[in-house]
Protein backbone atom coordinates (compact mmCIF):
# COMPACT_ATOMS: atom_id res chain seq x y z
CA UNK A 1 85.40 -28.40 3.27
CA UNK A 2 86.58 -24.88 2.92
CA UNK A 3 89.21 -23.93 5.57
CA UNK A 4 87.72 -23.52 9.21
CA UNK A 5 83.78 -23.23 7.83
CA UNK A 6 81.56 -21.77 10.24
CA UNK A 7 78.75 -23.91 12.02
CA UNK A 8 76.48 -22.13 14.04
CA UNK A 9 74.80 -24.55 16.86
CA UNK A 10 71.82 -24.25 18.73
CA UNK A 11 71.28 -25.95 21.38
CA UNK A 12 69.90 -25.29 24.85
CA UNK A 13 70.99 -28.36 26.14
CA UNK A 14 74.62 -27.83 27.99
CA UNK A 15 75.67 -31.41 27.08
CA UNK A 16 74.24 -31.78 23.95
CA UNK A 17 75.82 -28.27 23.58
CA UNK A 18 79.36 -29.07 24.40
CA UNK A 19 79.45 -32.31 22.86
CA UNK A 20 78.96 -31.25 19.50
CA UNK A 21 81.04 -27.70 20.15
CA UNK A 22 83.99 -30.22 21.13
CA UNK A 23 83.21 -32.50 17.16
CA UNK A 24 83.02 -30.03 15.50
CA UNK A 25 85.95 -28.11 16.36
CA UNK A 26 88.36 -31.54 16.30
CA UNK A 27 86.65 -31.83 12.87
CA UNK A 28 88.12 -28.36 11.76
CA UNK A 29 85.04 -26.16 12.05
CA UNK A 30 84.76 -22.79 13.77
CA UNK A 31 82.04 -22.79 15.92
CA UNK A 32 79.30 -20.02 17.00
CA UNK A 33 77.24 -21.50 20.10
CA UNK A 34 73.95 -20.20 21.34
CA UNK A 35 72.03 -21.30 24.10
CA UNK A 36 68.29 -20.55 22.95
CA UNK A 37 66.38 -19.83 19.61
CA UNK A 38 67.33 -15.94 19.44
CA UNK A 39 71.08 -16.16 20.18
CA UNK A 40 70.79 -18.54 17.24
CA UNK A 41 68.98 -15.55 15.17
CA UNK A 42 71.30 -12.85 16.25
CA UNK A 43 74.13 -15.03 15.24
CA UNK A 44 73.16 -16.16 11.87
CA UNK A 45 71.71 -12.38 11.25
CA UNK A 46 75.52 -11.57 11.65
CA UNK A 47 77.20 -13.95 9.52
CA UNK A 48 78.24 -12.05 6.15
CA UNK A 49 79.53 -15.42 4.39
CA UNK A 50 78.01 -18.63 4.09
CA UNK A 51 77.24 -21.30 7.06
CA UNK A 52 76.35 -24.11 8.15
CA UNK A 53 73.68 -24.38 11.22
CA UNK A 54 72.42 -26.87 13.47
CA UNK A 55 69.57 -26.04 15.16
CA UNK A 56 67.81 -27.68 17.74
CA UNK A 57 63.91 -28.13 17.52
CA UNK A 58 62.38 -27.39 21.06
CA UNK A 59 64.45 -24.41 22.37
CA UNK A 60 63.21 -21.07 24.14
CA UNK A 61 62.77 -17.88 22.76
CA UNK A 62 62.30 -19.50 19.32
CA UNK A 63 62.24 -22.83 17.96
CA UNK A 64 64.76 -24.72 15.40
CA UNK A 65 61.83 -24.50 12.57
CA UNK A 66 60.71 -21.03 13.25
CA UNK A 67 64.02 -20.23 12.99
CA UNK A 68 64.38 -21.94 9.65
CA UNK A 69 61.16 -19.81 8.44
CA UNK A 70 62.95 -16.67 9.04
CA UNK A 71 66.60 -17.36 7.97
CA UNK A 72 64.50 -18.10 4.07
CA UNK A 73 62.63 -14.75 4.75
CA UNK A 74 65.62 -12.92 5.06
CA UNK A 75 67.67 -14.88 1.92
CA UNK A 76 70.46 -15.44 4.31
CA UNK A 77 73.22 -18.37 2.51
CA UNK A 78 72.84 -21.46 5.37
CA UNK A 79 72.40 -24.86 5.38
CA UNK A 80 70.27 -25.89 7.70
CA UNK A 81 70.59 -29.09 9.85
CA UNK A 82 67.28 -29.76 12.34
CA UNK A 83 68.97 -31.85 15.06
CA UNK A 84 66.06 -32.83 17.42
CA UNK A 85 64.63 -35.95 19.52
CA UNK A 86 61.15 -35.46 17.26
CA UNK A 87 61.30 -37.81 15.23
CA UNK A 88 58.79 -39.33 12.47
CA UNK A 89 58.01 -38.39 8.71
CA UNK A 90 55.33 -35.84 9.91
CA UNK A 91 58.19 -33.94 12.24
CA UNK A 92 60.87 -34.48 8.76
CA UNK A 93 58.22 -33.01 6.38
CA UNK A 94 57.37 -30.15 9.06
CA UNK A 95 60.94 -29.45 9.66
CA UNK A 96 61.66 -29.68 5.93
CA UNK A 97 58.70 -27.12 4.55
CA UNK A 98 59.91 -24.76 8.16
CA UNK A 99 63.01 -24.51 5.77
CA UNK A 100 65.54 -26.91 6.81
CA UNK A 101 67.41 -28.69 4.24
CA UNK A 102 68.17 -31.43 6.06
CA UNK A 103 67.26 -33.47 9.79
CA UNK A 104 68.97 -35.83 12.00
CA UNK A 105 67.15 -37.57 14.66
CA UNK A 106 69.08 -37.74 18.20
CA UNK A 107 71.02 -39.77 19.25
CA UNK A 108 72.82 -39.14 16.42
CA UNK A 109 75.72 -40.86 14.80
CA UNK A 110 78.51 -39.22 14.80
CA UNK A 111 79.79 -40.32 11.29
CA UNK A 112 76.41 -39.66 9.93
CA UNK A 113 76.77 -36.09 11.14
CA UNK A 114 79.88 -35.71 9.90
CA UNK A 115 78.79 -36.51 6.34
CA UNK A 116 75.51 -34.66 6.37
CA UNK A 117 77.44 -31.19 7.41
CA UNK A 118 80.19 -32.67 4.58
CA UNK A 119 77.20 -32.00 2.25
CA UNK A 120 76.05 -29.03 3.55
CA UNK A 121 79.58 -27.70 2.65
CA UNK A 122 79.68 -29.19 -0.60
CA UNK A 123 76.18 -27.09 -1.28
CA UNK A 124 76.93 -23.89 -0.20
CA UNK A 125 80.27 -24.06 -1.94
CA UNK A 126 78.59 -24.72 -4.95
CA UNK A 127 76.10 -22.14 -4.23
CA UNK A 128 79.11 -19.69 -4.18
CA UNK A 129 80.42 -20.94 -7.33
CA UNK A 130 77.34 -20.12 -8.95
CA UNK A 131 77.13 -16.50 -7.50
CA UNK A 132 79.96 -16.19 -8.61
CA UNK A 133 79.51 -17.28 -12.08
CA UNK A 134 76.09 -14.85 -12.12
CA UNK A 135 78.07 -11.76 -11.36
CA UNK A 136 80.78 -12.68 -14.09
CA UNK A 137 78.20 -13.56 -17.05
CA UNK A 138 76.42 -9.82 -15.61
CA UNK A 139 80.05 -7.88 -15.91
CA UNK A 140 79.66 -9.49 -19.20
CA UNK A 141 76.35 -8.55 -20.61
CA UNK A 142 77.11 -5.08 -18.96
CA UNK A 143 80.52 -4.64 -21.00
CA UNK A 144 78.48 -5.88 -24.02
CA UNK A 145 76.12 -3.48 -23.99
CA UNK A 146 78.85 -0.58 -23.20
CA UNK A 147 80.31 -1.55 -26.36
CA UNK A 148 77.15 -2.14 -28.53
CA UNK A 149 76.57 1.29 -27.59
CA UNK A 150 79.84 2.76 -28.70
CA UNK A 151 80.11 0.88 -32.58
CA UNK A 152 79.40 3.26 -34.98
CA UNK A 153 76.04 2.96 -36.73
């Protein structure tokens, strides 16, 4: 996990709320709370580096999968964790085409938490190793074609 990763959680629920505020920070995460569905927006709209999320499904001002739908529109880098009390494989597959990448039925384990945003972290530092990698192999072709262009014919 990359040092103090930021996890934003939404969840309108103040126990739910401060239970997972207080694992994830003795975990080593920074935390950004919000208490409804467009607090949860705002906040991942403001993020400029890569995070993790945990969004509640049933929430006001805007649901955990509506959510999802516009984080994709927008390209933003986060992995997505649908933490909800819907459960069954229609409410997974819903979640899951919404956007999410993954879903955790509550209660939840705490362990099983723990390893699903462990993955999340693996797969958004991978996406960033990639990026990465793009921008070098572009620098490349560019520098290529800079000196293509100044051999003598």
């Amino acid at each position: 996990m990359a040092a103090l990763r930021k996890v934003v959680i939404a969840e309108d629920d103040p126990a739910s709320r401060e239970i997972l505020t207080s694992l994830l920070g003795k975990w080593g995460y920074q935390v950004i709370v919000a208490a409804d569905g467009q607090e949860a927006m705002e906040a991942l709209r403001a993020q400029t580096e890569p995070v993790l999320a945990i969004l509640d499904w049933m929430m006001p001002g805007m649901e955990g999968p509506e959510i999802c739908r516009r984080v994709r529109e927008i390209s933003k880098s986060v992995y997505i964790l649908l933490l909800t009390a819907r459960a069954g494989k229609d409410r997974v597959v819903e979640g899951l085409r919404a956007g999410a990448d993954d879903y955790l039925s509550k209660p939840f384990d705490k362990d099983e938490l723990r390893a699903r945003l462990s993955v999340g972290g693996r797969i958004l530092d991978l996406q960033a190793t990639l990026k990465a990698r793009v921008a070098e192999l572009e620098a490349t072709q560019n520098e290529n074609r800079e000196l293509k262009l100044q051999l003598p014919l």
